[in-house]
C-alpha atoms as a PDB file:
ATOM      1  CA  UNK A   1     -10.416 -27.926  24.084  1.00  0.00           C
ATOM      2  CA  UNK A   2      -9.201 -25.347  21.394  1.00  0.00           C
ATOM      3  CA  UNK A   3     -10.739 -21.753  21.476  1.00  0.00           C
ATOM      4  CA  UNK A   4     -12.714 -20.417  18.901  1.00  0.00           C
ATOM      5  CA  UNK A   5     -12.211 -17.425  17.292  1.00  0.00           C
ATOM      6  CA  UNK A   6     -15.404 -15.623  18.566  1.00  0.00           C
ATOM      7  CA  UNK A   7     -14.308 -16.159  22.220  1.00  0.00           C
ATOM      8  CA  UNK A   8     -10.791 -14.865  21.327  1.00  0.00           C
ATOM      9  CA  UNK A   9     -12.096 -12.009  19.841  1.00  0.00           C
ATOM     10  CA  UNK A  10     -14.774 -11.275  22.853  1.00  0.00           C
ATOM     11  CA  UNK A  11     -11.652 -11.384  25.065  1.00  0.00           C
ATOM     12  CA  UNK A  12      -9.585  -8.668  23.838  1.00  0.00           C
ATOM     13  CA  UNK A  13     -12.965  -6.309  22.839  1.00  0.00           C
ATOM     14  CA  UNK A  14     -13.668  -7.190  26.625  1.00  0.00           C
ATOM     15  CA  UNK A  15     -10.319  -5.927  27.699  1.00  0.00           C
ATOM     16  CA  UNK A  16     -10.032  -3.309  25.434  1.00  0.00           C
ATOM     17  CA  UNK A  17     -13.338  -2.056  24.358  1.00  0.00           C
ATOM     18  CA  UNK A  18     -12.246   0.375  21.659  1.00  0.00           C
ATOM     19  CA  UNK A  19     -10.581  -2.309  19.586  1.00  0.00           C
ATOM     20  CA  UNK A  20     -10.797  -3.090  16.195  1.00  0.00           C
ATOM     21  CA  UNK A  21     -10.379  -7.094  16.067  1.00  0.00           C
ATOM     22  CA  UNK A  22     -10.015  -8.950  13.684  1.00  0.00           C
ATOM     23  CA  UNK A  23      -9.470 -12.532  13.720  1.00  0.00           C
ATOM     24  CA  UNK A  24      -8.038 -15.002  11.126  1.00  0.00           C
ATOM     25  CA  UNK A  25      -8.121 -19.492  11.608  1.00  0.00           C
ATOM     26  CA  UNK A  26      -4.462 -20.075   9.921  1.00  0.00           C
ATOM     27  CA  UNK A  27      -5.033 -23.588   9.644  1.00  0.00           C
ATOM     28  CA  UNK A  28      -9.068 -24.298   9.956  1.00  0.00           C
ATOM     29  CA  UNK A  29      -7.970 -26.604  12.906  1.00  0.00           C
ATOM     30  CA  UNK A  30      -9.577 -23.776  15.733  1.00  0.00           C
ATOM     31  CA  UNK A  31      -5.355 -24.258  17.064  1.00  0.00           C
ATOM     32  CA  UNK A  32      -3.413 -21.555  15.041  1.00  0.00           C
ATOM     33  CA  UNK A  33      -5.190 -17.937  14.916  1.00  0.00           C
ATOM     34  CA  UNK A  34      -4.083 -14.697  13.277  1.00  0.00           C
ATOM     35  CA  UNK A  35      -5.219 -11.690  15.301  1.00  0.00           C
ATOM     36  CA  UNK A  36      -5.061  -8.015  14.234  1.00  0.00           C
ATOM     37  CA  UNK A  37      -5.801  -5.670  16.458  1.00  0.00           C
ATOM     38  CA  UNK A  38      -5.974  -1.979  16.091  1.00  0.00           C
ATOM     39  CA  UNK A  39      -6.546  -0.011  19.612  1.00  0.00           C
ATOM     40  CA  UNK A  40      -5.851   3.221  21.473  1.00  0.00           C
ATOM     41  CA  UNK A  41      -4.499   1.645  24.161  1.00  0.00           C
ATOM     42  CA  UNK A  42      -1.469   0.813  22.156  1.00  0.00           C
ATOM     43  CA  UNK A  43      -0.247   4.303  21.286  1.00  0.00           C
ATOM     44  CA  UNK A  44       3.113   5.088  22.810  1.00  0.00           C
ATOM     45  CA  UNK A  45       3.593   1.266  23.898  1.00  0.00           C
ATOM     46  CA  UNK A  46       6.354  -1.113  22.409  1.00  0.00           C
ATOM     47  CA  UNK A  47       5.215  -3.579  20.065  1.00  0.00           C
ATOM     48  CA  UNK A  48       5.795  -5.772  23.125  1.00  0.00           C
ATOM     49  CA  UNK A  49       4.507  -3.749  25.811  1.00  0.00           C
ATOM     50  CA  UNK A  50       0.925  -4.181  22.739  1.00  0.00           C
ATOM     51  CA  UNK A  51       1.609  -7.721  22.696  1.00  0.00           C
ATOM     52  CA  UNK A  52       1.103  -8.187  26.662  1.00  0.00           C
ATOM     53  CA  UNK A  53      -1.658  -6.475  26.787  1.00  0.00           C
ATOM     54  CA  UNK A  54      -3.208  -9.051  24.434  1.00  0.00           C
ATOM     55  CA  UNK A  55      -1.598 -11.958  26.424  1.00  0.00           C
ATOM     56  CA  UNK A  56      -3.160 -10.506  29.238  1.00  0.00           C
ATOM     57  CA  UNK A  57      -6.997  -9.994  28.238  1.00  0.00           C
ATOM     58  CA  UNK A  58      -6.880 -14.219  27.046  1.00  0.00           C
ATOM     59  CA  UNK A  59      -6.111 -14.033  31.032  1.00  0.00           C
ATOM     60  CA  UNK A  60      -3.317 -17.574  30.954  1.00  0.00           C
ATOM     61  CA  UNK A  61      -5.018 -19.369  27.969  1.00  0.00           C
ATOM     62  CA  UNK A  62      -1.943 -19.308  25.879  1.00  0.00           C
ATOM     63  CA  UNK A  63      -0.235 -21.806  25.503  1.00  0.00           C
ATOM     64  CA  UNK A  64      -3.039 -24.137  27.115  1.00  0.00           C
ATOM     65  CA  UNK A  65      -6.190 -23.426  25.104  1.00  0.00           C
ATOM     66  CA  UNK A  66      -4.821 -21.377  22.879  1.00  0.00           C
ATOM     67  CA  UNK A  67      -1.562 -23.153  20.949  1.00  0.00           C
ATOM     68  CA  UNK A  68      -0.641 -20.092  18.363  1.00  0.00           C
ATOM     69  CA  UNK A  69      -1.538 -16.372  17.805  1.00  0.00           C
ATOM     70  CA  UNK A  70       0.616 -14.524  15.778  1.00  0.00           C
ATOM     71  CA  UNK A  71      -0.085 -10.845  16.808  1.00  0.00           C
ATOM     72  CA  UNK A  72      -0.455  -7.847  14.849  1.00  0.00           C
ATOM     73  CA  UNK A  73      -0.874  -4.475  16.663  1.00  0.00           C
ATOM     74  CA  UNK A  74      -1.114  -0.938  16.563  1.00  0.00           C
ATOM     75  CA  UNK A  75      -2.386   2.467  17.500  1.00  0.00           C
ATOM     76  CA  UNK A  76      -5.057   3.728  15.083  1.00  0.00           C
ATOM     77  CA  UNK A  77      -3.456   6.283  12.382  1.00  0.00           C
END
């Protein structure tokens, strides 16, 4: 069963509670998501090292759950 964009979004606030999340449906299908995600916890991290830390907060569901989420991350300015 695909995720909904409310339960992606509770994930990563739940991981990272300063976050400013916002989430996009790509395709209206619940399947393909757009997530932008502006958070502290990201300053002085790779893009990638920012990317795992979102991986990590949807705790496995990629890839199951969860088919796409292109990522967009950063520190706040």
């Amino acid at each position: 069963m695909p995720m909904s964009a409310g339960e992606i979004e509770q994930m990563i606030r739940s991981a990272l509670p300063d976050a400013d999340v916002r989430i996009e449906d790509l395709r209206g299908d619940g399947d393909h998501y757009a997530a932008h995600i502006v958070s502290e916890a990201f300053r002085g991290k790779s893009r990638v090292a920012q990317h795992q830390l979102v991986y990590a907060a949807l705790q496995g569901r990629m890839g199951t759950e969860l088919h796409a989420l292109s990522l967009q991350t950063k520190a706040p300015d």
